[in-house]
C-alpha atoms as a PDB file:
ATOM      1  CA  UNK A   1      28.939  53.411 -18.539  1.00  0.00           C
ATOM      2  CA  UNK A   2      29.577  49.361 -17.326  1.00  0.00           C
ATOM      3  CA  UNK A   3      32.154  48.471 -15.758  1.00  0.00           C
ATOM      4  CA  UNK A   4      34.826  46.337 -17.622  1.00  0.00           C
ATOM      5  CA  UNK A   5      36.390  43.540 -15.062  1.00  0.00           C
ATOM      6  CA  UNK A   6      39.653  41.517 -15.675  1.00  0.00           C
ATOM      7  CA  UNK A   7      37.053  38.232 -16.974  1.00  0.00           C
ATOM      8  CA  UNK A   8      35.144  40.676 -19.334  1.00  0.00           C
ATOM      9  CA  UNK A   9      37.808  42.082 -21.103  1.00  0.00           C
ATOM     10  CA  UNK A  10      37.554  41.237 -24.753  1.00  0.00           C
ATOM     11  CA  UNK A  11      40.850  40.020 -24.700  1.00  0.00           C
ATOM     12  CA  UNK A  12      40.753  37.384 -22.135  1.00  0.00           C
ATOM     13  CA  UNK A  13      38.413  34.941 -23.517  1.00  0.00           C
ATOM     14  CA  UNK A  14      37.872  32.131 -21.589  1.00  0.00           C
ATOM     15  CA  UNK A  15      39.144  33.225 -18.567  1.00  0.00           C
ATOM     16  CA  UNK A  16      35.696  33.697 -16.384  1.00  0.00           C
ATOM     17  CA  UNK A  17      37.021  31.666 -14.267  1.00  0.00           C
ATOM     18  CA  UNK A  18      39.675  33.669 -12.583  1.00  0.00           C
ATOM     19  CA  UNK A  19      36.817  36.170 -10.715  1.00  0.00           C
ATOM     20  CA  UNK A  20      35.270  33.470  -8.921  1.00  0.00           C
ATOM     21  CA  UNK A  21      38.700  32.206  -7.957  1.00  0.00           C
ATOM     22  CA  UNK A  22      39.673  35.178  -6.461  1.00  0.00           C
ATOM     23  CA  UNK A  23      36.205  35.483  -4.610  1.00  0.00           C
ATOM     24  CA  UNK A  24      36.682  32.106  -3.220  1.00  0.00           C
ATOM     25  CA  UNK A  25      40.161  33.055  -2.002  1.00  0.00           C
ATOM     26  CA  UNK A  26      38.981  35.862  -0.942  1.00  0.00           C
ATOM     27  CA  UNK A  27      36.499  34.197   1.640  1.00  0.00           C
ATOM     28  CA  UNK A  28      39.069  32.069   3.309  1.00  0.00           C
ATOM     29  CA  UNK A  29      40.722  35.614   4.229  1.00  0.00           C
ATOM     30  CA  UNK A  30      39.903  35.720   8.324  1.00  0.00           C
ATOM     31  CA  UNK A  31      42.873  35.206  10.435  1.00  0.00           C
ATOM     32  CA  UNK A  32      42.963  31.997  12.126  1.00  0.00           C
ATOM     33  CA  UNK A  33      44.376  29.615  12.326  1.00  0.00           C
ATOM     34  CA  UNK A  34      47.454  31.743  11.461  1.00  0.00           C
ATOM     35  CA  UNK A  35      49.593  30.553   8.246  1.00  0.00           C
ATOM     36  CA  UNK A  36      52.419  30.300   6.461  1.00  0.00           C
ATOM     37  CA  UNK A  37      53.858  29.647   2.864  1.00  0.00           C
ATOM     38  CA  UNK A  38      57.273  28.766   1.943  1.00  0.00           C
ATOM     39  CA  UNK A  39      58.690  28.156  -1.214  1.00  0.00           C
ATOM     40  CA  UNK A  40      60.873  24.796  -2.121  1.00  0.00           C
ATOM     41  CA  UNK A  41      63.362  24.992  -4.837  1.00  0.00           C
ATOM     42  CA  UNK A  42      62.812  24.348  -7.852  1.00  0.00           C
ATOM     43  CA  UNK A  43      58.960  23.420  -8.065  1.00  0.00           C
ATOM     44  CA  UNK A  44      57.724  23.500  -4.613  1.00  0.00           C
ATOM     45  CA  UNK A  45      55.715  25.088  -1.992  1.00  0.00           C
ATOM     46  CA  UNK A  46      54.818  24.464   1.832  1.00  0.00           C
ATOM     47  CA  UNK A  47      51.940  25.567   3.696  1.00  0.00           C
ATOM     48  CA  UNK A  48      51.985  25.100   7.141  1.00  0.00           C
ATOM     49  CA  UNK A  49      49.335  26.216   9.378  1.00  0.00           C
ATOM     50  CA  UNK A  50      49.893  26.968  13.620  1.00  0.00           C
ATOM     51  CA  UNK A  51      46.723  24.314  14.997  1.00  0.00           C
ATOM     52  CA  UNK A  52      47.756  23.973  18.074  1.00  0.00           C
ATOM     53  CA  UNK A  53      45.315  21.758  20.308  1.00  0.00           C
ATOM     54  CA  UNK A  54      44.320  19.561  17.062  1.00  0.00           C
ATOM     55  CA  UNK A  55      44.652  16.400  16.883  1.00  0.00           C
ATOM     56  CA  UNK A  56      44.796  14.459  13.693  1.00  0.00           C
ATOM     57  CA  UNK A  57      41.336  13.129  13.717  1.00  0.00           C
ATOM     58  CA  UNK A  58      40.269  16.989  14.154  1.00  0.00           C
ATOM     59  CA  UNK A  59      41.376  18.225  10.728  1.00  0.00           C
ATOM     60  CA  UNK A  60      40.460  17.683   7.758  1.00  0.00           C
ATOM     61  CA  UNK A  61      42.195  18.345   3.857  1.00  0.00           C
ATOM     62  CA  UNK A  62      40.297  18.756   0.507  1.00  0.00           C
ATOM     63  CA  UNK A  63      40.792  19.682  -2.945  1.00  0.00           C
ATOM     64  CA  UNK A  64      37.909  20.230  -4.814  1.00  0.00           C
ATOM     65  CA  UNK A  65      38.295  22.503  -8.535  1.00  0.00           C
ATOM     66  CA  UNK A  66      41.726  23.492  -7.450  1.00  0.00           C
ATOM     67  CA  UNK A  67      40.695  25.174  -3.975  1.00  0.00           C
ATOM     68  CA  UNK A  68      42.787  23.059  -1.116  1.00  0.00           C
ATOM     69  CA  UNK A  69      40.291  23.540   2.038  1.00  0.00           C
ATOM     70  CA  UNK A  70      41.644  23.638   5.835  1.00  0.00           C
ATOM     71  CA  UNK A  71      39.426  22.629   8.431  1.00  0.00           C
ATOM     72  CA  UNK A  72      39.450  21.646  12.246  1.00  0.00           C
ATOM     73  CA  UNK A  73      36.703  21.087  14.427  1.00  0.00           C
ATOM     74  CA  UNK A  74      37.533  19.947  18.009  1.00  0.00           C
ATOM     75  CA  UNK A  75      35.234  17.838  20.413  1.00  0.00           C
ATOM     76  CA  UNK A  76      33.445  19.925  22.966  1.00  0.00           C
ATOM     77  CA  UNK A  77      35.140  20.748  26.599  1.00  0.00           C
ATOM     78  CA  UNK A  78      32.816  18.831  29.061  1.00  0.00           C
ATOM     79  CA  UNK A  79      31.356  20.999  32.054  1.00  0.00           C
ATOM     80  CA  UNK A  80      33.525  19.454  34.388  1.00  0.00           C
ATOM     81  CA  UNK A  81      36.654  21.583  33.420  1.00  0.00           C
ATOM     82  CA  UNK A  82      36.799  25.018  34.683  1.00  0.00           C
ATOM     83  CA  UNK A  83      38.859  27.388  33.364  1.00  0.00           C
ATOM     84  CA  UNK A  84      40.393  30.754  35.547  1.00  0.00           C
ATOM     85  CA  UNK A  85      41.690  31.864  32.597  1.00  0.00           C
ATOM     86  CA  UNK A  86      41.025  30.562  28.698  1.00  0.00           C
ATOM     87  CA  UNK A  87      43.342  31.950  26.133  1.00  0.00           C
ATOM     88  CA  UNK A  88      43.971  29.225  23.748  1.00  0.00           C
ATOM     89  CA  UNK A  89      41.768  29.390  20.852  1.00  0.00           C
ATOM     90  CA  UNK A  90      39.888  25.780  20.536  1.00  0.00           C
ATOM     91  CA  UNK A  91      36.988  26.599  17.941  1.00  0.00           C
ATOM     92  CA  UNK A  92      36.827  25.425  14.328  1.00  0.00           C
ATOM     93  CA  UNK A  93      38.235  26.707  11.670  1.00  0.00           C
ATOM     94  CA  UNK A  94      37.928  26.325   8.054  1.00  0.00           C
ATOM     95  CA  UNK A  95      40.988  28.032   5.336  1.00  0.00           C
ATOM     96  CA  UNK A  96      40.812  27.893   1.819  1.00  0.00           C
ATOM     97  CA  UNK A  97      44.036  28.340  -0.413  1.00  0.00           C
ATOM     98  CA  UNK A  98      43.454  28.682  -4.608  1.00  0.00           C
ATOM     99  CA  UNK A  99      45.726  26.349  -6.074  1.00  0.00           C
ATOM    100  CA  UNK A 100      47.407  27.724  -9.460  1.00  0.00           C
ATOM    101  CA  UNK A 101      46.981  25.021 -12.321  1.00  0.00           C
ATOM    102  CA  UNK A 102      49.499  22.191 -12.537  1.00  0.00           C
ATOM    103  CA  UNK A 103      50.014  22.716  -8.737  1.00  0.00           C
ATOM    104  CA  UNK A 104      49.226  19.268  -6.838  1.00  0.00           C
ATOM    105  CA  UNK A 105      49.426  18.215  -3.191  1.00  0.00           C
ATOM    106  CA  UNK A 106      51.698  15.528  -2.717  1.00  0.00           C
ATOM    107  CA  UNK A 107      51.489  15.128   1.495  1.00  0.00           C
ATOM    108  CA  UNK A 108      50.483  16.522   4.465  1.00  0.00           C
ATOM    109  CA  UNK A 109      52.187  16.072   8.025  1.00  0.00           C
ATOM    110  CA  UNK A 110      51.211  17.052  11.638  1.00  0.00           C
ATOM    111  CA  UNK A 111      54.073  17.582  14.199  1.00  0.00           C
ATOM    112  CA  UNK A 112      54.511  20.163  17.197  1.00  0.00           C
ATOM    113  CA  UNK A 113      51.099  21.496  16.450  1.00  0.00           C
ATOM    114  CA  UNK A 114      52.230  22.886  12.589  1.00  0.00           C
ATOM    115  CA  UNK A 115      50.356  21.526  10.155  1.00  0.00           C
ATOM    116  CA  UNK A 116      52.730  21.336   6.954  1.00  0.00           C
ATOM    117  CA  UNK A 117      50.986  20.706   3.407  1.00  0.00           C
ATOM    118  CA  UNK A 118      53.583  19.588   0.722  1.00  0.00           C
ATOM    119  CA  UNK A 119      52.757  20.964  -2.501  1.00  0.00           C
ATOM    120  CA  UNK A 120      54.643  20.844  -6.238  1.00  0.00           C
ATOM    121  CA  UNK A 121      54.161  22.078  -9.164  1.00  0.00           C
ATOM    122  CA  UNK A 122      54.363  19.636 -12.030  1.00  0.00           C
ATOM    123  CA  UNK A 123      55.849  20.897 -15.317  1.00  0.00           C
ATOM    124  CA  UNK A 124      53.429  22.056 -17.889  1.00  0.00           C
ATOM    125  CA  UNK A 125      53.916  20.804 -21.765  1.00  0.00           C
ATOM    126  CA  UNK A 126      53.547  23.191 -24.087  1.00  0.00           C
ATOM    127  CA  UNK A 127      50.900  22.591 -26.851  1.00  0.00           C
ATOM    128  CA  UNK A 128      50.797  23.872 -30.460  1.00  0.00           C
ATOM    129  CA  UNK A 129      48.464  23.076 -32.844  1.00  0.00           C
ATOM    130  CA  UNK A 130      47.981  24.055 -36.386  1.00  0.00           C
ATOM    131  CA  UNK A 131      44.144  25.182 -36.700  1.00  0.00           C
ATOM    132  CA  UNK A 132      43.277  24.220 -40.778  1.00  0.00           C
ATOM    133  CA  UNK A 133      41.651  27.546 -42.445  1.00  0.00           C
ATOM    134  CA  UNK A 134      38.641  26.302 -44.681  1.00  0.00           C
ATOM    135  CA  UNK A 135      37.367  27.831 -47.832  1.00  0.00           C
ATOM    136  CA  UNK A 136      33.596  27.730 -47.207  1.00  0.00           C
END
């Protein structure tokens, strides 16, 4: 017996798509740099992300086929620093969010070591078209 999946269910045609979304959610899943996501009346949402220690030129923002990436990457500690005791986390990072379609990012900011993402969903127009039934 084969196993029916949500993208092979005769029913959902076209939608393929939505198991290799959730896999690539699904490997941004680790838990730094802790996160979190707030909603904005009416169409909005904020991510905001703890990176303490970054600077600006450390992180980086992408959207690429609707997956927003996260990453950091901070310049190596010289030798010349010792540390007694070392419990701030200063390795990189990379978090991936699935954006829904119709969602766009519209800024980013950087203060008090929160990184806030601005994002806002644009209203969808609704489509319907006629499809002409032919006699052949």
């Amino acid at each position: 017996m084969t196993k029916m999946t949500l993208a092979t269910h005769p029913h959902l045609l076209g939608f393929d798509q939505i198991e290799r979304l959730a896999e690539r959610a699904a490997k941004g899943a680790e838990g730094y740099p802790p996160y979190n996501i707030e909603h904005q009346a009416p169409d909005g949402f904020t991510i905001t992300l703890a990176v303490a220690g970054f600077a600006e030129t450390d992180l980086s923002i992408s959207l690429e086929n609707r997956q927003l990436t996260v990453s950091g990457r901070q310049p190596e500690i010289g030798e010349e620093r010792v540390f007694l005791h070392r419990g701030i986390a200063s390795r990189a990072f990379q978090r991936s969010f699935v954006l829904a379609e119709g969602v766009e990012v519209s800024g980013a900011k950087l203060e008090n070591g929160l990184l806030s993402i601005f994002l806002q969903r644009k209203p969808q127009q609704s489509v319907v078209q006629n499809i002409p039934i032919s006699r052949t």
